[in-house]
C-alpha atoms as a PDB file:
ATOM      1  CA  UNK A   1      12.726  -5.558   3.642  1.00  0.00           C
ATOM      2  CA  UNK A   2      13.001  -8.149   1.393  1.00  0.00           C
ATOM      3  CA  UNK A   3      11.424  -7.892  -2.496  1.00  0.00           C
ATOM      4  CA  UNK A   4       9.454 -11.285  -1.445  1.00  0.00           C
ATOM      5  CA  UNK A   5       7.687  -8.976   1.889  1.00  0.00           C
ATOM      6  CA  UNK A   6       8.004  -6.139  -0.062  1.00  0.00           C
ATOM      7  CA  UNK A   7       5.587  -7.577  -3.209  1.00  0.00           C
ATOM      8  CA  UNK A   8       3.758  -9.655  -0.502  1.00  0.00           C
ATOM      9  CA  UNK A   9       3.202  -6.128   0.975  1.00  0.00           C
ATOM     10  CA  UNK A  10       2.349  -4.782  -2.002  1.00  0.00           C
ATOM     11  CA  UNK A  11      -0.342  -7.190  -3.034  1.00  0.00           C
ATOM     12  CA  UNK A  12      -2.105  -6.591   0.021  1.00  0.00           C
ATOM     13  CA  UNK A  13      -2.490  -2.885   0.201  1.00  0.00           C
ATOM     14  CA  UNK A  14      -3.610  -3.426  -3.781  1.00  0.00           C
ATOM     15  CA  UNK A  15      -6.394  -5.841  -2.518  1.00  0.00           C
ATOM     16  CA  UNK A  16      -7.564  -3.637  -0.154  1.00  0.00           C
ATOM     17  CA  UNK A  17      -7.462  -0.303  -2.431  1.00  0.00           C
ATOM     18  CA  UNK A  18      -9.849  -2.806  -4.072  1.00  0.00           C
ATOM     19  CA  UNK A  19     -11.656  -3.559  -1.442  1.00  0.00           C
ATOM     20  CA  UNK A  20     -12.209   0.291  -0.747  1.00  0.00           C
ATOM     21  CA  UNK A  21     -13.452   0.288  -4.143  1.00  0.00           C
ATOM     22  CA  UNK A  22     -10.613   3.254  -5.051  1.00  0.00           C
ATOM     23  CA  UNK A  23      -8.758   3.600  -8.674  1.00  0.00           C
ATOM     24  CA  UNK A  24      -5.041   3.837  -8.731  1.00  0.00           C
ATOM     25  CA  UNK A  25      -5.441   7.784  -9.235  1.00  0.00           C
ATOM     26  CA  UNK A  26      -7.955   7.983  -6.519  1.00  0.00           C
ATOM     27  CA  UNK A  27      -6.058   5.995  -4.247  1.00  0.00           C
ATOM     28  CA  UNK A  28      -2.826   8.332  -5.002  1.00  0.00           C
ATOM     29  CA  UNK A  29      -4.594  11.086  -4.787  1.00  0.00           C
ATOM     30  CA  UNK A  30      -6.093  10.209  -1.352  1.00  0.00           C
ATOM     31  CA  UNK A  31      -2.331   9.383  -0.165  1.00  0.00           C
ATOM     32  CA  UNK A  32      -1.253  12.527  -1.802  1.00  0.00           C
ATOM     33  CA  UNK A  33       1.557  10.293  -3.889  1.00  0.00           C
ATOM     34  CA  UNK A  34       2.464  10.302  -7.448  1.00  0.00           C
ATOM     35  CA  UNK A  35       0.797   7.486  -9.226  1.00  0.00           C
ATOM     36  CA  UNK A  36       3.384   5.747 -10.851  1.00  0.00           C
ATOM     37  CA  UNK A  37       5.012   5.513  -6.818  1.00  0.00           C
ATOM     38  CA  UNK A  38       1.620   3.960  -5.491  1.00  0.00           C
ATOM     39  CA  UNK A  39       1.477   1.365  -8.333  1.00  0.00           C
ATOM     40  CA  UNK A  40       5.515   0.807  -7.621  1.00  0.00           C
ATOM     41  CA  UNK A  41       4.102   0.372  -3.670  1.00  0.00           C
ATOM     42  CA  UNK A  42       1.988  -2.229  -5.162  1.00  0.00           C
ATOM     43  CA  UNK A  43       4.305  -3.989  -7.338  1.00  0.00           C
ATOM     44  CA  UNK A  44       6.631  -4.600  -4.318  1.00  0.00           C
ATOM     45  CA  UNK A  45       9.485  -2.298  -6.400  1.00  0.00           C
ATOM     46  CA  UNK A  46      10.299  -0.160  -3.638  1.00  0.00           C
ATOM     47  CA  UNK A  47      10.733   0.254   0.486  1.00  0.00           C
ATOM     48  CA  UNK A  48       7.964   1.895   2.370  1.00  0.00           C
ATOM     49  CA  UNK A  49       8.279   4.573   4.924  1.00  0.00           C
ATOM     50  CA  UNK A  50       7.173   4.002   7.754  1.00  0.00           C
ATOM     51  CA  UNK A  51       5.192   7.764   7.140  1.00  0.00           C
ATOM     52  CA  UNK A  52       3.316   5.945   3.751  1.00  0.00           C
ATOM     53  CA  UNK A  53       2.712   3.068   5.758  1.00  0.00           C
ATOM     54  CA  UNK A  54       0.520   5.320   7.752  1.00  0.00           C
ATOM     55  CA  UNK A  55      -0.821   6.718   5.288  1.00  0.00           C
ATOM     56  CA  UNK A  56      -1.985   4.093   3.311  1.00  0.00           C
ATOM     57  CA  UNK A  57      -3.218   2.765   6.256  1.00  0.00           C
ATOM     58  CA  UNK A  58      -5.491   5.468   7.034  1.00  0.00           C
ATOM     59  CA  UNK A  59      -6.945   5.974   3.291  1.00  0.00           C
ATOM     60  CA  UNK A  60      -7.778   2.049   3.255  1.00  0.00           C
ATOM     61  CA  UNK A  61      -9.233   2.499   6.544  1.00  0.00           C
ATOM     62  CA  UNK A  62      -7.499  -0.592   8.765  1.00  0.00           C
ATOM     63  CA  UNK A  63      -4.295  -0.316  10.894  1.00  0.00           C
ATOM     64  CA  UNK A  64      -0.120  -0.836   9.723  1.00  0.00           C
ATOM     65  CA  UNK A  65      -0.302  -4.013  11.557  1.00  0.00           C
ATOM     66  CA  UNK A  66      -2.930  -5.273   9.613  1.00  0.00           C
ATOM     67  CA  UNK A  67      -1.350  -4.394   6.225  1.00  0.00           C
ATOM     68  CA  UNK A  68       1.278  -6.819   7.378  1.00  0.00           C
ATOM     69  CA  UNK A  69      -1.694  -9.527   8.677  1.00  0.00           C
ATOM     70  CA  UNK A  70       0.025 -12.959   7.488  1.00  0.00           C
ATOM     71  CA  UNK A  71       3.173 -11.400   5.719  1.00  0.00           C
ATOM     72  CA  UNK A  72       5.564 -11.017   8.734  1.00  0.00           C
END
Protein backbone atom coordinates (compact mmCIF):
# COMPACT_ATOMS: atom_id res chain seq x y z
CA UNK A 1 0.00 0.00 0.00
CA UNK A 2 1.29 3.07 -0.89
CA UNK A 3 1.67 6.20 1.89
CA UNK A 4 -0.54 8.27 -0.82
CA UNK A 5 -3.65 5.17 -0.33
CA UNK A 6 -2.49 4.67 2.89
CA UNK A 7 -3.19 8.64 4.15
CA UNK A 8 -6.04 8.69 1.54
CA UNK A 9 -7.24 5.69 3.66
CA UNK A 10 -6.64 7.25 6.59
CA UNK A 11 -8.54 10.44 6.01
CA UNK A 12 -11.51 8.58 5.30
CA UNK A 13 -11.96 6.31 8.23
CA UNK A 14 -11.12 9.84 10.30
CA UNK A 15 -14.16 11.46 8.48
CA UNK A 16 -16.30 8.87 9.24
CA UNK A 17 -15.18 8.38 13.09
CA UNK A 18 -16.53 11.94 12.68
CA UNK A 19 -19.34 11.22 11.15
CA UNK A 20 -20.17 8.57 13.96
CA UNK A 21 -19.72 11.40 16.16
CA UNK A 22 -16.80 9.17 18.21
CA UNK A 23 -13.49 10.82 19.95
CA UNK A 24 -10.16 9.35 19.14
CA UNK A 25 -10.31 7.43 22.64
CA UNK A 26 -13.79 6.32 22.01
CA UNK A 27 -13.13 5.26 18.66
CA UNK A 28 -9.93 3.18 20.02
CA UNK A 29 -11.61 1.98 22.57
CA UNK A 30 -14.52 0.66 20.41
CA UNK A 31 -11.71 -1.03 18.06
CA UNK A 32 -10.02 -2.22 21.14
CA UNK A 33 -6.56 -0.41 19.74
CA UNK A 34 -4.12 1.74 21.44
CA UNK A 35 -4.77 5.33 20.66
CA UNK A 36 -1.71 6.59 19.46
CA UNK A 37 -2.12 3.32 16.61
CA UNK A 38 -5.73 4.58 15.60
CA UNK A 39 -4.54 8.22 15.16
CA UNK A 40 -1.27 6.59 13.20
CA UNK A 41 -4.34 4.61 11.09
CA UNK A 42 -5.52 8.02 10.44
CA UNK A 43 -2.45 9.78 9.60
CA UNK A 44 -1.77 7.20 6.82
CA UNK A 45 1.71 6.20 8.98
CA UNK A 46 1.15 2.66 8.92
CA UNK A 47 -0.36 -0.64 6.87
CA UNK A 48 -3.69 -1.96 7.90
CA UNK A 49 -4.60 -5.50 8.52
CA UNK A 50 -6.87 -6.73 6.83
CA UNK A 51 -8.37 -7.89 10.68
CA UNK A 52 -8.47 -3.72 11.63
CA UNK A 53 -9.92 -3.13 8.43
CA UNK A 54 -12.79 -5.11 9.72
CA UNK A 55 -12.86 -3.76 12.55
CA UNK A 56 -12.97 -0.34 11.89
CA UNK A 57 -15.41 -1.13 9.57
CA UNK A 58 -17.80 -2.51 11.90
CA UNK A 59 -17.38 0.33 14.76
CA UNK A 60 -18.08 3.07 11.92
CA UNK A 61 -20.89 1.03 10.87
CA UNK A 62 -20.35 0.74 6.73
CA UNK A 63 -18.48 -2.08 4.89
CA UNK A 64 -14.23 -2.47 3.96
CA UNK A 65 -15.22 -1.73 0.50
CA UNK A 66 -16.65 1.36 1.31
CA UNK A 67 -13.70 2.61 3.42
CA UNK A 68 -11.88 2.34 0.14
CA UNK A 69 -15.10 4.18 -1.88
CA UNK A 70 -13.01 6.50 -4.41
CA UNK A 71 -9.41 5.63 -3.09
CA UNK A 72 -8.67 2.41 -5.10
Amino acid sequence: MSTEIQQQLGARIRELRKIKGLTQEEFARECQLHRSHTGEIERGETNVTLSTLLTIARVVGTSVANLFKGIA
